[in-house]
N, C-alpha and C. Protein backbone atom coordinates (compact mmCIF):
# COMPACT_ATOMS: atom_id res chain seq x y z
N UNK A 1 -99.56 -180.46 -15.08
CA UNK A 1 -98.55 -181.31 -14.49
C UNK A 1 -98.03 -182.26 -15.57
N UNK A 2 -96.57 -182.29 -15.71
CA UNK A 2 -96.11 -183.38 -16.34
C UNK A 2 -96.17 -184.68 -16.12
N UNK A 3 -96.60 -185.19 -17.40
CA UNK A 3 -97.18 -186.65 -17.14
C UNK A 3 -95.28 -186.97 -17.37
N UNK A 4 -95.27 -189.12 -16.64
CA UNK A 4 -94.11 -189.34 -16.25
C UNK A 4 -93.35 -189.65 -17.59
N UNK A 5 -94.08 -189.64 -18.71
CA UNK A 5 -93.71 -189.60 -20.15
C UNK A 5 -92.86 -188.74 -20.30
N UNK A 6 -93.44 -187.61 -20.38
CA UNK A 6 -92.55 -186.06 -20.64
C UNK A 6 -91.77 -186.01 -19.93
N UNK A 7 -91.67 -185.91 -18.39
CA UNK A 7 -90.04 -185.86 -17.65
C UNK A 7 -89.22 -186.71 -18.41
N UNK A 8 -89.77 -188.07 -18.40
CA UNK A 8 -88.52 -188.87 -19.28
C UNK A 8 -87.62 -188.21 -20.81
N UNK A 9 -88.55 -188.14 -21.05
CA UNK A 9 -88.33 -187.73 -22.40
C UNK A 9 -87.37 -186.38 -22.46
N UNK A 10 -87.96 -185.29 -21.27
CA UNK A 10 -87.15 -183.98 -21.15
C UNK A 10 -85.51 -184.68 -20.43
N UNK A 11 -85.52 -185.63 -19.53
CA UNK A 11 -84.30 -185.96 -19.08
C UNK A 11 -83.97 -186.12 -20.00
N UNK A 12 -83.68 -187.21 -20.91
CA UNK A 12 -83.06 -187.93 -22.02
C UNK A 12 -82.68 -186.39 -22.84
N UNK A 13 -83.28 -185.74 -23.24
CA UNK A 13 -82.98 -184.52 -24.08
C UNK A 13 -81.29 -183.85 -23.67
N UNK A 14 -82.17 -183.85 -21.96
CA UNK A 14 -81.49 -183.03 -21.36
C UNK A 14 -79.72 -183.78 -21.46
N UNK A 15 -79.77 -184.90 -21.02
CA UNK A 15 -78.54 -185.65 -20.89
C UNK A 15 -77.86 -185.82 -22.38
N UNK A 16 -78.39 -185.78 -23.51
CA UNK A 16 -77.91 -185.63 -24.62
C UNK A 16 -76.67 -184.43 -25.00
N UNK A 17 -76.97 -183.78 -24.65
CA UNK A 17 -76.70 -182.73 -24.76
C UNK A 17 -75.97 -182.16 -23.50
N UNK A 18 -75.52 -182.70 -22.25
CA UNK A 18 -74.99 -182.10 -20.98
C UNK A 18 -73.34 -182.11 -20.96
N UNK A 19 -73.13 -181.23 -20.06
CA UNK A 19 -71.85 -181.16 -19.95
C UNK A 19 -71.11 -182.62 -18.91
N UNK A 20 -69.88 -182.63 -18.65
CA UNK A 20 -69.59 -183.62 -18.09
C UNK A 20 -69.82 -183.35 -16.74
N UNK A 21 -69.99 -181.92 -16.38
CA UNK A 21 -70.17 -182.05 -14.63
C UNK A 21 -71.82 -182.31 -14.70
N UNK A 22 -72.38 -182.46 -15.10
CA UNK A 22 -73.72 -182.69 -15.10
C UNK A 22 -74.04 -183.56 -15.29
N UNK A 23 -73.22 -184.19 -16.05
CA UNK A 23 -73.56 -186.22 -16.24
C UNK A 23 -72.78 -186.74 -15.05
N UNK A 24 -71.62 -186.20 -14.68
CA UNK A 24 -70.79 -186.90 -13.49
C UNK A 24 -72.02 -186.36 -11.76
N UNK A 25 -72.72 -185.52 -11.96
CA UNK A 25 -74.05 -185.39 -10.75
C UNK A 25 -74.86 -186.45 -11.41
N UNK A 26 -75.44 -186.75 -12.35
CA UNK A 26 -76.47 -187.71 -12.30
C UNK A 26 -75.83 -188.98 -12.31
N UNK A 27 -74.41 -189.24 -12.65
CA UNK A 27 -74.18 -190.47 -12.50
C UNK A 27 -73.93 -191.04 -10.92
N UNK A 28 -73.56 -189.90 -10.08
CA UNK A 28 -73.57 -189.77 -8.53
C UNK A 28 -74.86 -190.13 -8.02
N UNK A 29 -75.94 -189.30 -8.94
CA UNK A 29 -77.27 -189.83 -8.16
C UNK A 29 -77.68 -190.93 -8.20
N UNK A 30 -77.30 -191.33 -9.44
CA UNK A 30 -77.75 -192.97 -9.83
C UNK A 30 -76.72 -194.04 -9.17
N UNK A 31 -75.52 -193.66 -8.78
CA UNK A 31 -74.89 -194.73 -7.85
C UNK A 31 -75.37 -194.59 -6.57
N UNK A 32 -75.97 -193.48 -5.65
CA UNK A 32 -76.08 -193.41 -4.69
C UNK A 32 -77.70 -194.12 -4.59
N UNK A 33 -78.40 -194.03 -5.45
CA UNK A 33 -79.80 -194.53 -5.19
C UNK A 33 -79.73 -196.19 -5.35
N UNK A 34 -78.63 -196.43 -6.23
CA UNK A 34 -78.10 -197.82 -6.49
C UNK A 34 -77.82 -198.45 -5.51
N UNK A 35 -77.16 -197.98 -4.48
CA UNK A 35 -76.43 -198.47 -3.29
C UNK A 35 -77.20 -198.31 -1.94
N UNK A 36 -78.30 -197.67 -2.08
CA UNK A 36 -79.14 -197.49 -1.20
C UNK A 36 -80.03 -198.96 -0.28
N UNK A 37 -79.87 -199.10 0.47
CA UNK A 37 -80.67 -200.15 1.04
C UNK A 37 -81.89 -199.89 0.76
N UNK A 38 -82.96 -201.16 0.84
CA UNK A 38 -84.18 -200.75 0.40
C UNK A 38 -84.98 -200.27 1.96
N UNK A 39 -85.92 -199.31 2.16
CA UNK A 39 -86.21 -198.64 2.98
C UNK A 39 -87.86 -199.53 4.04
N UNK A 40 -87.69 -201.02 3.47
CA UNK A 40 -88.55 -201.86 4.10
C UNK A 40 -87.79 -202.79 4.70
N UNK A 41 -87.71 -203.10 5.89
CA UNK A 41 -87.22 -203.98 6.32
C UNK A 41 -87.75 -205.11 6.37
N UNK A 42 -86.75 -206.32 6.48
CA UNK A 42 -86.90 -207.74 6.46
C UNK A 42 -88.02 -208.39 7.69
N UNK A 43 -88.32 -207.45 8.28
CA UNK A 43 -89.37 -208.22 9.60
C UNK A 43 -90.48 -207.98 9.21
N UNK A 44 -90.71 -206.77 7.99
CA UNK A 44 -92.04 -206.49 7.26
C UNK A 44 -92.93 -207.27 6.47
N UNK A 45 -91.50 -208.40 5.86
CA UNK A 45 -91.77 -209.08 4.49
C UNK A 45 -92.19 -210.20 5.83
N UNK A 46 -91.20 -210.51 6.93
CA UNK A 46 -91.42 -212.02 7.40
C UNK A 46 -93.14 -212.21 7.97
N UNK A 47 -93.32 -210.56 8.24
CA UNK A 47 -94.54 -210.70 9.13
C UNK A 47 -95.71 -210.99 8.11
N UNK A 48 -95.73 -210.36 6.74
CA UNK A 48 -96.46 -210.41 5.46
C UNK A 48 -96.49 -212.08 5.41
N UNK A 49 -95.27 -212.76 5.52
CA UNK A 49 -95.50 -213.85 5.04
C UNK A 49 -96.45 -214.77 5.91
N UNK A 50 -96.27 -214.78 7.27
CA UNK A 50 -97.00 -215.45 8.69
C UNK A 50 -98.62 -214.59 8.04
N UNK A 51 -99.23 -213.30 7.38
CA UNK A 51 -100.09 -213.28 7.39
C UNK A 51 -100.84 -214.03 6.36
N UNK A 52 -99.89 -214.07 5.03
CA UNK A 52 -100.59 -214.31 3.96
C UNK A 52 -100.80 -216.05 4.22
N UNK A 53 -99.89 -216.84 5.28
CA UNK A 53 -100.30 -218.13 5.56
C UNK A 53 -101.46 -218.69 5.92
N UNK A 54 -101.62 -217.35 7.11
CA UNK A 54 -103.13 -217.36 7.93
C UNK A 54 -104.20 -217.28 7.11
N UNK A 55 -103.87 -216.35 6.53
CA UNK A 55 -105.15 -216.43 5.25
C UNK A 55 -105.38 -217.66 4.05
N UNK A 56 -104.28 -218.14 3.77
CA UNK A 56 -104.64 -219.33 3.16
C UNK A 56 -105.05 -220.60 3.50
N UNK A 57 -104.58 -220.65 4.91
CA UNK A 57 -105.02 -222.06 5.79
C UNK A 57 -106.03 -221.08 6.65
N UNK A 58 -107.07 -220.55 6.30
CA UNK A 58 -108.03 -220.02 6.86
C UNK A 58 -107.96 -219.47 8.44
N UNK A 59 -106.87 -219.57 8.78
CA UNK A 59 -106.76 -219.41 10.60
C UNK A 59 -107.02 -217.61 10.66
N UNK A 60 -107.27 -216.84 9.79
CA UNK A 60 -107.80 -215.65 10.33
C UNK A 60 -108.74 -215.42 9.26
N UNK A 61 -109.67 -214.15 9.64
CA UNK A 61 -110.76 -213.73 8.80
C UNK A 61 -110.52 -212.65 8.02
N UNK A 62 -110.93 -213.06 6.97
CA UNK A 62 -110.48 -212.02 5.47
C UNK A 62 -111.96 -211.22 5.11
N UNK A 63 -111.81 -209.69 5.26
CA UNK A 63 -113.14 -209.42 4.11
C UNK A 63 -113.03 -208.71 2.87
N UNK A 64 -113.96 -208.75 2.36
CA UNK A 64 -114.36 -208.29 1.39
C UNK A 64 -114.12 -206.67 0.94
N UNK A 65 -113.70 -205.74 0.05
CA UNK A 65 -113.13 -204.51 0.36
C UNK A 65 -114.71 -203.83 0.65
N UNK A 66 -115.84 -204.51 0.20
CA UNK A 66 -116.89 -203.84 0.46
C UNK A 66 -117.36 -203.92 2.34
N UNK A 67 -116.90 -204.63 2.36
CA UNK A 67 -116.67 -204.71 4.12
C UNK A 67 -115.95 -203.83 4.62
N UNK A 68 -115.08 -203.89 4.41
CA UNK A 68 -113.75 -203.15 5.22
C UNK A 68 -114.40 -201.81 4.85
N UNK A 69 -114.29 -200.97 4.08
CA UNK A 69 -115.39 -199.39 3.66
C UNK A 69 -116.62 -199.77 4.77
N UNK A 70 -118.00 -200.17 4.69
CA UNK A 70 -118.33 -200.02 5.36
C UNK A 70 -118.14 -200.12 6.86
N UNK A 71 -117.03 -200.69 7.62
CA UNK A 71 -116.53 -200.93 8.78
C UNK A 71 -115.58 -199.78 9.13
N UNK A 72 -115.13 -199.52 8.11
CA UNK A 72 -114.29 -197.52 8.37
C UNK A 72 -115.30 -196.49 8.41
N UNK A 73 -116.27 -196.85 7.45
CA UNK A 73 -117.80 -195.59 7.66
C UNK A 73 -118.23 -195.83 9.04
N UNK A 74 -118.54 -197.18 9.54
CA UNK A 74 -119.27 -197.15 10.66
C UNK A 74 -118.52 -196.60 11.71
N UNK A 75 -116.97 -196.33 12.01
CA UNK A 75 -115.94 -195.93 12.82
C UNK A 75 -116.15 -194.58 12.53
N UNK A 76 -116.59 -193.72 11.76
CA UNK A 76 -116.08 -192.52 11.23
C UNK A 76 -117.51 -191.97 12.24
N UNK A 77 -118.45 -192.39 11.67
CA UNK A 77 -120.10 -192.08 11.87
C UNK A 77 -120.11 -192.00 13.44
């Protein structure tokens, strides 16, 4: 499998060297991914924020990742 090095590197080659209908598709792809809304919505971030509060003014309980693993083993078991 190509590491994300080598794709880069093979794009760049590739675009060096392309014709104009082939730069005018990637320049399409790159405006369209440009213009793309981002695919998380704003009630995701607001709710993140109400959690990460709770956790700093202690009003909910935080564990440990060695917790949380054993609390998914004990669900699984």
């Amino acid at each position: 499998m190509e590491t994300t090095l080598e794709i880069r590197k093979k794009i760049h080659e590739f675009i060096d060297h392309a014709d104009e209908r082939i730069l005018r598709i990637i320049n399409a792809i790159i405006t369209t991914e440009e213009e793309t809304e981002p695919n998380v919505p704003e009630s995701f971030y607001e709710e993140l924020d109400k959690r990460k509060e709770k956790h700093l003014t202690g009003k909910s309980k935080s564990y440990s990742w060695e917790e949380v693993k054993d609390r998914a083993r004990a669900k699984v078991k």
